[in-house]
C-alpha atoms as a PDB file:
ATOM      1  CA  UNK A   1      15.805  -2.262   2.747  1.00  0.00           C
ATOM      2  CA  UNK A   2      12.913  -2.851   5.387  1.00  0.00           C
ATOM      3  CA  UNK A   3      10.183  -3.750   4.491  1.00  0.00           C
ATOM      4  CA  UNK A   4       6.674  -2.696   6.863  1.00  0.00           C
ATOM      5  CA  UNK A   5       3.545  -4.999   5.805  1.00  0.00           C
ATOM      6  CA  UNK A   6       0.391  -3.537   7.170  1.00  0.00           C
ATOM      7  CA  UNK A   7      -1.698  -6.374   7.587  1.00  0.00           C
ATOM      8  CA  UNK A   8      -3.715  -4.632  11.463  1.00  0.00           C
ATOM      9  CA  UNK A   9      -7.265  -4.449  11.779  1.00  0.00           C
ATOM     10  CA  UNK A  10     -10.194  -7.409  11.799  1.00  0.00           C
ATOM     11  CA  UNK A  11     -13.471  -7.200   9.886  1.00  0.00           C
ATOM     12  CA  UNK A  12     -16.342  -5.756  11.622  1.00  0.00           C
ATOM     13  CA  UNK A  13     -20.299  -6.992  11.333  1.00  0.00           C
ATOM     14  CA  UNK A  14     -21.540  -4.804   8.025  1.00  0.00           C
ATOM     15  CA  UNK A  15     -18.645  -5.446   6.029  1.00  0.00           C
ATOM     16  CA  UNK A  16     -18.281  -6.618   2.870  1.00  0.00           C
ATOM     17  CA  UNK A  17     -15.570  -9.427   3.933  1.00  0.00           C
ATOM     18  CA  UNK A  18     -17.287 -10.573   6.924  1.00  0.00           C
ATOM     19  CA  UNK A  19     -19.075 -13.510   6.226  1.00  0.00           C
ATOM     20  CA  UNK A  20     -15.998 -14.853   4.575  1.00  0.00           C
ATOM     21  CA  UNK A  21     -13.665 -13.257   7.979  1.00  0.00           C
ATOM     22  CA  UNK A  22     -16.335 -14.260  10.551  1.00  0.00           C
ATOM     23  CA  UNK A  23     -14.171 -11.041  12.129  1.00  0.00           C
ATOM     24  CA  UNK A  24     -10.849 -12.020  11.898  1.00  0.00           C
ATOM     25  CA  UNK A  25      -7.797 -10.807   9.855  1.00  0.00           C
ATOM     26  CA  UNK A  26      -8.810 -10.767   6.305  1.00  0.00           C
ATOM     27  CA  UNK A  27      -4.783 -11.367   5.405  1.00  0.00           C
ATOM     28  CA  UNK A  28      -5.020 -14.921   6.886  1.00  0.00           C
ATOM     29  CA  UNK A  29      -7.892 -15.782   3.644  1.00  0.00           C
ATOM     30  CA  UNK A  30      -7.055 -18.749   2.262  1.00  0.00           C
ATOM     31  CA  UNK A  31      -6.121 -17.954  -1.668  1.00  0.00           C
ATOM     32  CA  UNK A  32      -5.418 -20.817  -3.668  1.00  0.00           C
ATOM     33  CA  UNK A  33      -3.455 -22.718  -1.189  1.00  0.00           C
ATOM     34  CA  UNK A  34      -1.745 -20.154   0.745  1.00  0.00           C
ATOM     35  CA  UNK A  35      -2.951 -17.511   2.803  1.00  0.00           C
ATOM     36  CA  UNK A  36      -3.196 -13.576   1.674  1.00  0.00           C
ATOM     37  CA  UNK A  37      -0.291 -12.419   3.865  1.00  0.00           C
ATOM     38  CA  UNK A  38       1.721 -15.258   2.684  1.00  0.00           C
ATOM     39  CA  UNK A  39       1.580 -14.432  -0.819  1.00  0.00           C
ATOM     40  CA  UNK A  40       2.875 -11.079  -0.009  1.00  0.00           C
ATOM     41  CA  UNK A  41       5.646 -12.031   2.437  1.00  0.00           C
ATOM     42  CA  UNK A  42       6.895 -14.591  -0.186  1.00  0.00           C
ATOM     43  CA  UNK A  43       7.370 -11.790  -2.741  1.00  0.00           C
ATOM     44  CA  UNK A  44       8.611  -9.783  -0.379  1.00  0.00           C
ATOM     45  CA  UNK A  45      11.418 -11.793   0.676  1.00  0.00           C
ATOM     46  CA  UNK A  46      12.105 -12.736  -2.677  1.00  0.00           C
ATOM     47  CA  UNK A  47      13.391  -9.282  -3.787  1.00  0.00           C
ATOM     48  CA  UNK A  48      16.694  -8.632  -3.806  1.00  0.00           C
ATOM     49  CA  UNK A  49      15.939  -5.355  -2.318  1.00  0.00           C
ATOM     50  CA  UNK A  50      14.255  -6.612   0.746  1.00  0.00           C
ATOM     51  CA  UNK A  51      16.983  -7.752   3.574  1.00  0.00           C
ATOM     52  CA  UNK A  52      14.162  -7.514   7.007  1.00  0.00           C
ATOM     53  CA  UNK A  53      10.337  -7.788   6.987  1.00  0.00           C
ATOM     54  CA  UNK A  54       8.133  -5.984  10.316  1.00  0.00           C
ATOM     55  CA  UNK A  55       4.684  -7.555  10.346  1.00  0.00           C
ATOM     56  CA  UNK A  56       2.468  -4.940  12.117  1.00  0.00           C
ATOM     57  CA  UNK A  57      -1.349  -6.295  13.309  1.00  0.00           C
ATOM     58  CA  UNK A  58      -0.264 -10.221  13.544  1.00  0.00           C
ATOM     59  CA  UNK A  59       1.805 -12.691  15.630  1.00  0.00           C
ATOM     60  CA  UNK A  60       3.690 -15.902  15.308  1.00  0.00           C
ATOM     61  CA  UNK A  61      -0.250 -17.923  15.072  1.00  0.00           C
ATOM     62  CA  UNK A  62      -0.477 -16.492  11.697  1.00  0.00           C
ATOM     63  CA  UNK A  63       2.382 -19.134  11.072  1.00  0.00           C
ATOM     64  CA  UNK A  64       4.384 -16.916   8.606  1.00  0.00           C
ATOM     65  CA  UNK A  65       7.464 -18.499   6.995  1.00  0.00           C
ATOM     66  CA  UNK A  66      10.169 -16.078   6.016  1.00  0.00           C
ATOM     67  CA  UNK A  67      13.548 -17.264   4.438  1.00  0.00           C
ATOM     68  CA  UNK A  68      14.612 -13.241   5.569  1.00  0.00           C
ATOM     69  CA  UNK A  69      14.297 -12.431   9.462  1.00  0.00           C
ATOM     70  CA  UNK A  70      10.520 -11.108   9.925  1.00  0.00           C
ATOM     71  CA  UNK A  71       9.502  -9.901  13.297  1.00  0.00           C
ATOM     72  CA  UNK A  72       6.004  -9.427  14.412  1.00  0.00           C
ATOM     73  CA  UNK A  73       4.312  -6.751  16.586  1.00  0.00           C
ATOM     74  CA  UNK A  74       0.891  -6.078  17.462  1.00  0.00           C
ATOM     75  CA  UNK A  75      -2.228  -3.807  15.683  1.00  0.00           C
ATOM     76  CA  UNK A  76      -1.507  -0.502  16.941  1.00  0.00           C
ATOM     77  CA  UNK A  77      -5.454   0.450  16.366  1.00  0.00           C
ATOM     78  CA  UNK A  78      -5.601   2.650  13.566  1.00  0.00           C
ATOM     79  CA  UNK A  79      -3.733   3.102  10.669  1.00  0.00           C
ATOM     80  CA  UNK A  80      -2.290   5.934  11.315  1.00  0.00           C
ATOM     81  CA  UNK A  81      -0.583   4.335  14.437  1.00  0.00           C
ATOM     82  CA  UNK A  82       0.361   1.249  12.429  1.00  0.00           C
ATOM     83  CA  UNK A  83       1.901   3.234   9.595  1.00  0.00           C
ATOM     84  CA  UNK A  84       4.232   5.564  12.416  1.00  0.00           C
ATOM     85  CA  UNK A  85       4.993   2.572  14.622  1.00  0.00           C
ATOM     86  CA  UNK A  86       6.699   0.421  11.550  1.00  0.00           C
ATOM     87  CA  UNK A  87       9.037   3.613  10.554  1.00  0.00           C
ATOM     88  CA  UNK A  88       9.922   4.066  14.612  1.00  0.00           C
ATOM     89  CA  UNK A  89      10.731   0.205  14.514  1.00  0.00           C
ATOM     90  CA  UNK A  90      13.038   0.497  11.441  1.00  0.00           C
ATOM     91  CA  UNK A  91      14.747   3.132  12.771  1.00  0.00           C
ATOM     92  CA  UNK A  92      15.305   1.323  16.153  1.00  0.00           C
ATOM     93  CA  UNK A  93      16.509  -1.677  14.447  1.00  0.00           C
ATOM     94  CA  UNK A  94      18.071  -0.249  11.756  1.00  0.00           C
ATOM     95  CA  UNK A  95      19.808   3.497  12.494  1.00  0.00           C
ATOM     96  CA  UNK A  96      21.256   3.547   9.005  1.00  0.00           C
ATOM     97  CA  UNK A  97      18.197   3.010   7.032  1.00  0.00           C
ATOM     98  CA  UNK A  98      17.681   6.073   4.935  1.00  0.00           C
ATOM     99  CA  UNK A  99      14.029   4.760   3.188  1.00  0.00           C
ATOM    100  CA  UNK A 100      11.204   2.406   4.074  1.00  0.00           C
ATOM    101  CA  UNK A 101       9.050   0.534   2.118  1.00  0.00           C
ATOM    102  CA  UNK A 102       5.193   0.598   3.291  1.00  0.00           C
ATOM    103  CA  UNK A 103       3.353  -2.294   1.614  1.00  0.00           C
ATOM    104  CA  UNK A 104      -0.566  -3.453   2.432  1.00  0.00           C
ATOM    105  CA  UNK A 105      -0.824  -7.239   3.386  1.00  0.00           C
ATOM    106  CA  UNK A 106      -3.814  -7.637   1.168  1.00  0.00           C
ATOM    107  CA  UNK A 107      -1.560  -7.368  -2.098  1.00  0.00           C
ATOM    108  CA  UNK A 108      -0.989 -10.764  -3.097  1.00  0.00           C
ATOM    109  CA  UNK A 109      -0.707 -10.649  -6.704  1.00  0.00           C
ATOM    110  CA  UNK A 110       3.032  -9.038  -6.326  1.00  0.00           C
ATOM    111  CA  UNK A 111       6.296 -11.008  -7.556  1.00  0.00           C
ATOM    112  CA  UNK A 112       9.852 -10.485  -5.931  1.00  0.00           C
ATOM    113  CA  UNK A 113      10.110  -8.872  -9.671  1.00  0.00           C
ATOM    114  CA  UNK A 114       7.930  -5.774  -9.004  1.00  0.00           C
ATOM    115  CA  UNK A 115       8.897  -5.350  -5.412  1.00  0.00           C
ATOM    116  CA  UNK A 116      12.549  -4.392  -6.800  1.00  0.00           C
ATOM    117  CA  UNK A 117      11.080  -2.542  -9.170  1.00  0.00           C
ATOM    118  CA  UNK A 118       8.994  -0.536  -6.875  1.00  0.00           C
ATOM    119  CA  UNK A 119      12.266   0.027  -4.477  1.00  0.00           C
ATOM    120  CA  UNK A 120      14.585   0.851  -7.006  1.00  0.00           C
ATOM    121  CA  UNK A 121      12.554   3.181  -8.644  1.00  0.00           C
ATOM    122  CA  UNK A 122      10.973   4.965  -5.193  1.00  0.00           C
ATOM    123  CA  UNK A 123      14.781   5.009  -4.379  1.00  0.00           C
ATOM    124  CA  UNK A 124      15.634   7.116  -8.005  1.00  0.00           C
ATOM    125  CA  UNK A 125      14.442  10.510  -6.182  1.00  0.00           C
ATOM    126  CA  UNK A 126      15.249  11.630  -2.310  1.00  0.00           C
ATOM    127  CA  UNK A 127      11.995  12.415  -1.255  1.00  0.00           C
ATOM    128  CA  UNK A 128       9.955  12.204   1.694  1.00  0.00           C
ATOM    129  CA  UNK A 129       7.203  10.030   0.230  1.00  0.00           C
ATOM    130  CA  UNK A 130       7.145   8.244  -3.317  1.00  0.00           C
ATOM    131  CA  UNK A 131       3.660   7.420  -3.900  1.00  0.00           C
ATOM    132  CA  UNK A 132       2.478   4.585  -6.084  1.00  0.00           C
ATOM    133  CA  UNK A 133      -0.953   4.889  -8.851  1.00  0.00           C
ATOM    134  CA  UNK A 134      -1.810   2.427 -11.559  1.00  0.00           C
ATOM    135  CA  UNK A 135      -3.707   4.076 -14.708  1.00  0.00           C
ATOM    136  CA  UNK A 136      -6.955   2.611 -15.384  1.00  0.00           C
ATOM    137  CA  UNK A 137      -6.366   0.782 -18.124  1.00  0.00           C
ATOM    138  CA  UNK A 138      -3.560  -1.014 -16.792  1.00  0.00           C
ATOM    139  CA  UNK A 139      -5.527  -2.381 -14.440  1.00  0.00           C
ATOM    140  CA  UNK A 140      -9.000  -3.261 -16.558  1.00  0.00           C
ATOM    141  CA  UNK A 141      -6.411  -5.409 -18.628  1.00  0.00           C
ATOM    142  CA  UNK A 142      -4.674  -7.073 -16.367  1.00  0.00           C
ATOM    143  CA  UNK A 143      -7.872  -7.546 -13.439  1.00  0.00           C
ATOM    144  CA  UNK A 144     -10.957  -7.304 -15.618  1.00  0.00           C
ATOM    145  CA  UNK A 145     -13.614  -6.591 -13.275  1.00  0.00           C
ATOM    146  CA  UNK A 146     -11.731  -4.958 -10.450  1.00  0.00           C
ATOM    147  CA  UNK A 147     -13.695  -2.163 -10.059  1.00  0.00           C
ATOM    148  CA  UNK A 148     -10.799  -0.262  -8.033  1.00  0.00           C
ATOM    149  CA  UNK A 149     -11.804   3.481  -7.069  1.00  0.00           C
ATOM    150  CA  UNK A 150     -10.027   6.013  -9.833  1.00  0.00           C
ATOM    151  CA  UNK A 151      -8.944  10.029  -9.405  1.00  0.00           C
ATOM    152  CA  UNK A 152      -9.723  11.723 -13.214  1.00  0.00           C
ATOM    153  CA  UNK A 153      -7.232  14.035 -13.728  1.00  0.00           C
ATOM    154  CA  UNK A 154      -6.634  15.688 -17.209  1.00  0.00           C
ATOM    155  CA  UNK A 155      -3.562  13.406 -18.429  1.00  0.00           C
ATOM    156  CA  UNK A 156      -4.711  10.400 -16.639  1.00  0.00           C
ATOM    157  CA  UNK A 157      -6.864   8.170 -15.089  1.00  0.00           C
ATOM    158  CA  UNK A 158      -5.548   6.050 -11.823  1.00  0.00           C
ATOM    159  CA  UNK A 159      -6.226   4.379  -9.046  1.00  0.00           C
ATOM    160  CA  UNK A 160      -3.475   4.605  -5.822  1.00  0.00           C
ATOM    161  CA  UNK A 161      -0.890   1.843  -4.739  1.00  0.00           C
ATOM    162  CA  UNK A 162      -0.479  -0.225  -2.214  1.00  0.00           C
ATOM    163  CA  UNK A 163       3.326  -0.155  -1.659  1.00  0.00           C
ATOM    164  CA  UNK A 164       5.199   3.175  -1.272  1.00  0.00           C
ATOM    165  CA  UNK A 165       8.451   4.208  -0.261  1.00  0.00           C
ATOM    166  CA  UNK A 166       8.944   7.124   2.354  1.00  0.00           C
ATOM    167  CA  UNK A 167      11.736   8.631   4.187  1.00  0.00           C
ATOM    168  CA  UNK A 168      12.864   7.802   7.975  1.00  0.00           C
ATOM    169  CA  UNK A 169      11.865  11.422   8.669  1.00  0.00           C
ATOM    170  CA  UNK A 170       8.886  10.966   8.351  1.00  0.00           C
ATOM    171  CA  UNK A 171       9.049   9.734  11.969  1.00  0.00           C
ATOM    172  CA  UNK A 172       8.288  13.429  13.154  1.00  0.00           C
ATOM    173  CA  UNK A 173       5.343  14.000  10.550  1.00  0.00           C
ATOM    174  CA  UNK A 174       2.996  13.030  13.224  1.00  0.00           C
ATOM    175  CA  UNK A 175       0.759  15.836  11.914  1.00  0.00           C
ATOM    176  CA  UNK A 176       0.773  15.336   8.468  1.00  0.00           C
ATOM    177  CA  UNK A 177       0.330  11.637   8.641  1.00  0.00           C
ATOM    178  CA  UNK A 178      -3.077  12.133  10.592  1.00  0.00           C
ATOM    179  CA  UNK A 179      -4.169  14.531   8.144  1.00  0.00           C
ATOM    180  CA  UNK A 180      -2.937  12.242   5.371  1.00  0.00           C
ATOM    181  CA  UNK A 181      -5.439   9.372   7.447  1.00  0.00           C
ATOM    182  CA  UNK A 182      -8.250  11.252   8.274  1.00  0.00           C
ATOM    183  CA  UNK A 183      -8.593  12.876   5.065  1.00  0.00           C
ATOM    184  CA  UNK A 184      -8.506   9.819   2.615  1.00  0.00           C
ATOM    185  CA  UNK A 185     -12.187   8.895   1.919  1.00  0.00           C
ATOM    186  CA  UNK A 186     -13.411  12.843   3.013  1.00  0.00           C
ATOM    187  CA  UNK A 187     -14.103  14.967   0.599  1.00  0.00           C
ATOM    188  CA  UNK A 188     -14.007  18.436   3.136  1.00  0.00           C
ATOM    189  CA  UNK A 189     -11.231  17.295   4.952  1.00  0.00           C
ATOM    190  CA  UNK A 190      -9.280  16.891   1.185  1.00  0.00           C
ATOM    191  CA  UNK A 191      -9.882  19.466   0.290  1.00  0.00           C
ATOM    192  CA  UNK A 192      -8.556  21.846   3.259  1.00  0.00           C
ATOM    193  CA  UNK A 193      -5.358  19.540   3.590  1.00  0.00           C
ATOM    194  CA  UNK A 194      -4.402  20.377  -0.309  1.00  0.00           C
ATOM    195  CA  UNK A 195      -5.996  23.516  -1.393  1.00  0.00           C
ATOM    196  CA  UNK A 196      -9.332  24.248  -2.402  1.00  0.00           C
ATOM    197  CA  UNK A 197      -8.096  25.381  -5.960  1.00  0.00           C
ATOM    198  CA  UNK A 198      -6.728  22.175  -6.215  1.00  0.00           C
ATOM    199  CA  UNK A 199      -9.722  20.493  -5.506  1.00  0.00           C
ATOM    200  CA  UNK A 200     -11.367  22.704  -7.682  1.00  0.00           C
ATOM    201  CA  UNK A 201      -8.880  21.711 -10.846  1.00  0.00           C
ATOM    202  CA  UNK A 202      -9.394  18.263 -10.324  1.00  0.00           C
ATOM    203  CA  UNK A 203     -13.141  18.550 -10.511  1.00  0.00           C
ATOM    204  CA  UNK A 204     -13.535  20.162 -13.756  1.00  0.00           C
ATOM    205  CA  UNK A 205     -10.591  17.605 -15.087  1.00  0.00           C
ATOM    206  CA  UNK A 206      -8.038  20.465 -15.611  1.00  0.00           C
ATOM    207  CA  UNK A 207      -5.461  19.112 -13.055  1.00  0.00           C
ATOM    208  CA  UNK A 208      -2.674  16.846 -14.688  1.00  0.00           C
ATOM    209  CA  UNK A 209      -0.836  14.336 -12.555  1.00  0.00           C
ATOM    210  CA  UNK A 210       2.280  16.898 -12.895  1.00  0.00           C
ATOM    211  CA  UNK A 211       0.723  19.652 -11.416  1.00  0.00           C
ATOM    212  CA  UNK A 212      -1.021  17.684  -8.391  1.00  0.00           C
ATOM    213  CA  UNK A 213       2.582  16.421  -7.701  1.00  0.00           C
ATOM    214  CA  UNK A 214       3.903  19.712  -7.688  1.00  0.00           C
ATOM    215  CA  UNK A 215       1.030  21.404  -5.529  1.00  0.00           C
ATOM    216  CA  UNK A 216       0.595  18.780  -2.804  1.00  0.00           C
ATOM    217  CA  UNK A 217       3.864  18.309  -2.003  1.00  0.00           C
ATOM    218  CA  UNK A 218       3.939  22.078  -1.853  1.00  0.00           C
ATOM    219  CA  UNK A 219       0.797  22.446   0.499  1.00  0.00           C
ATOM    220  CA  UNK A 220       1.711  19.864   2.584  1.00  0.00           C
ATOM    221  CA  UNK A 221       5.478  21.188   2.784  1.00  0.00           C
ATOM    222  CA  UNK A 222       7.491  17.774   2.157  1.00  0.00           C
ATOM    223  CA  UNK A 223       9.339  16.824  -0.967  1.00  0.00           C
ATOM    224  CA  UNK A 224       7.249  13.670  -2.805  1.00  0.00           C
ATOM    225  CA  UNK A 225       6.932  12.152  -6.079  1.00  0.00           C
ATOM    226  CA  UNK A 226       4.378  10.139  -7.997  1.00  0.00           C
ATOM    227  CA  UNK A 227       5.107   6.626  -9.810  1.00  0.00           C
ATOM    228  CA  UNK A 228       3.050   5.289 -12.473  1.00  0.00           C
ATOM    229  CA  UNK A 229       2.943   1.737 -12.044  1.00  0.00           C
ATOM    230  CA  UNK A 230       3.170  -0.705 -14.994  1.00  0.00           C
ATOM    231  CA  UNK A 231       2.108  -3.268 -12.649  1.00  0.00           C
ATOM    232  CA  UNK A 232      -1.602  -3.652 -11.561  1.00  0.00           C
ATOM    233  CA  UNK A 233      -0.152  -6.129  -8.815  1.00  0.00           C
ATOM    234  CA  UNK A 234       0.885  -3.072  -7.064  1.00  0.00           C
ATOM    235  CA  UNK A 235      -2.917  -1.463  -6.231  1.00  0.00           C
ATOM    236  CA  UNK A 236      -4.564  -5.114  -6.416  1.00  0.00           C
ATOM    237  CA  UNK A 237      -5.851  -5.247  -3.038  1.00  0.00           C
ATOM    238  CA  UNK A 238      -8.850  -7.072  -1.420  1.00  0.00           C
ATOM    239  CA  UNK A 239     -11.730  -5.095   0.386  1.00  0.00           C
ATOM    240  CA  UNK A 240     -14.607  -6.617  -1.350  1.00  0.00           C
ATOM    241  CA  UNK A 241     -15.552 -10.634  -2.187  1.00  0.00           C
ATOM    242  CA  UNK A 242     -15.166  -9.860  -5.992  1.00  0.00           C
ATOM    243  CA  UNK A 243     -11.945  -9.117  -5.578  1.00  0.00           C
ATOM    244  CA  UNK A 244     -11.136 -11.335  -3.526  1.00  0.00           C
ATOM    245  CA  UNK A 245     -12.693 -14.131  -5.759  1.00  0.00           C
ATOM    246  CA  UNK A 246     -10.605 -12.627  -9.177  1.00  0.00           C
ATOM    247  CA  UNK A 247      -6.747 -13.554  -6.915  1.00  0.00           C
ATOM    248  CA  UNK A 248      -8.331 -16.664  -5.575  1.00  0.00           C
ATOM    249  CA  UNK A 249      -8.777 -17.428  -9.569  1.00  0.00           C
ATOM    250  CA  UNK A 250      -5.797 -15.528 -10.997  1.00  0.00           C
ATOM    251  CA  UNK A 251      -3.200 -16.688  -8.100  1.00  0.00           C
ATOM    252  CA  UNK A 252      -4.246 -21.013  -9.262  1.00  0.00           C
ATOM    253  CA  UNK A 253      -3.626 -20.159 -12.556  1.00  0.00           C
ATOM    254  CA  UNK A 254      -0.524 -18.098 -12.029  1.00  0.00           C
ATOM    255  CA  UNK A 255       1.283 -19.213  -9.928  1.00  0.00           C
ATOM    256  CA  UNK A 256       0.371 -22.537  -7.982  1.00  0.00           C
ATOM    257  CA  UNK A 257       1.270 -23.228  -4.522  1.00  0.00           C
ATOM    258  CA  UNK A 258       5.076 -24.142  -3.695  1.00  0.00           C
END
């Protein structure tokens, strides 16, 4: 399978990584010898699963090494664009390829392990998108002090993934993946993309993770499916320095450098 690593966009003056970016890519962060996006490339070509890797938002100065063929192309300038210009470059280099695998580069903590994990079980259904959570407690044990962002629902608690499987189809969803962008840290905009009954559920904590499955993929009119995660690794990313600091400490303890 391909693999698409989203590692576009630099750090802008207010955020929380900037005095450690000074504005550039946060995935080239040193972290315990290696830098972010390396971490993630060297799981990534370590899964059986993986054959190519496309590296969208860097190029060859980010001195990558890949034992797999990894090509890079340039920050498309949103994530929207980033996300629809790694499926059109899998399906130009790759006709045949049925699935895609989306993965952040700020998810260092993942093993070749879990990344055949993730692909064999996002591969189990033939849907359009297989979406990725981690339950709370999952990831309190394994990254105490996270603090990740969680969705309360009435059968779970979880927190959303960072590598995701979705059809080549998805090619000609330019509408629904710019709703799917502009709608994921807006309340409003949520709420008129999946239903305002929906919304409503998952306020007073009477929505299961079932139902919100069921009802999205219905409202948005594509076939999907949600995996629980037993890896944390999987929704470990970095946007603050805490986090960052926890996989500077749990990657040298882990898993040392070469």
């Amino acid at each position: 399978m391909d693999a698409v690593i989203l590692a576009g966009g630099e750090e802008e003056i207010g955020s929380p990584l900037y005095d450690y970016t000074h504005g550039k890519n946060k995935t080239l962060l040193d972290l315990a010898g290696k830098t972010m996006i390396q971490w993630s490339v060297d799981a990534l070509t370590g899964a059986e699963s993986v054959d190519r890797l496309h590296v969208i938002g860097l190029d060859e100065s980010a001195g990558i090494s890949s034992e797999k063929p990894l090509e890079y192309y340039p920050d498309q300038g949103s994530m929207l664009s980033n996300i629809l210009a790694g499926i059109e470059l899998v399906h130009a280099r790759n006709p045949g390829a049925s699935h895609i695998l989306l993965a952040s580069g700020d998810i260092p903590a993942i093993t070749p392990e879990i990344v055949d994990w993730r692909i064999q079980t996002g591969l189990e259904r033939d849907v359009d998108i297989d979406y990725a959570v981690v339950e709370k407690d999952v990831m309190e044990t394994r990254f105490p002090g996270a603090n990740r962002s969680y969705i309360k629902l009435r059968d779970h608690m979880v927190c959303g993934g960072d590598m995701n499987l979705v059809h080549v189809k998805m090619i000609d969803a330019r509408d629904l993946w710019e709703k799917l962008v502009a709608a994921r840290k807006n309340v409003l905009k949520q709420a008129v993309l999946v239903g305002w009954d929906l919304l409503l559920l998952l306020l007073i904590r009477q929505l299961t993770l079932a139902h919100a499955e069921k009802r999205v993929c219905e409202n948005l009119s594509i076939t999907g499916h949600v995996t629980i995660s037993p890896y944390a690794e999987v929704a470990m990313d970095i946007d603050k320095p805490h986090q960052l600091e926890i996989l500077r400490a749990d990657l040298a303890r882990v898993r040392p450098p070469g």
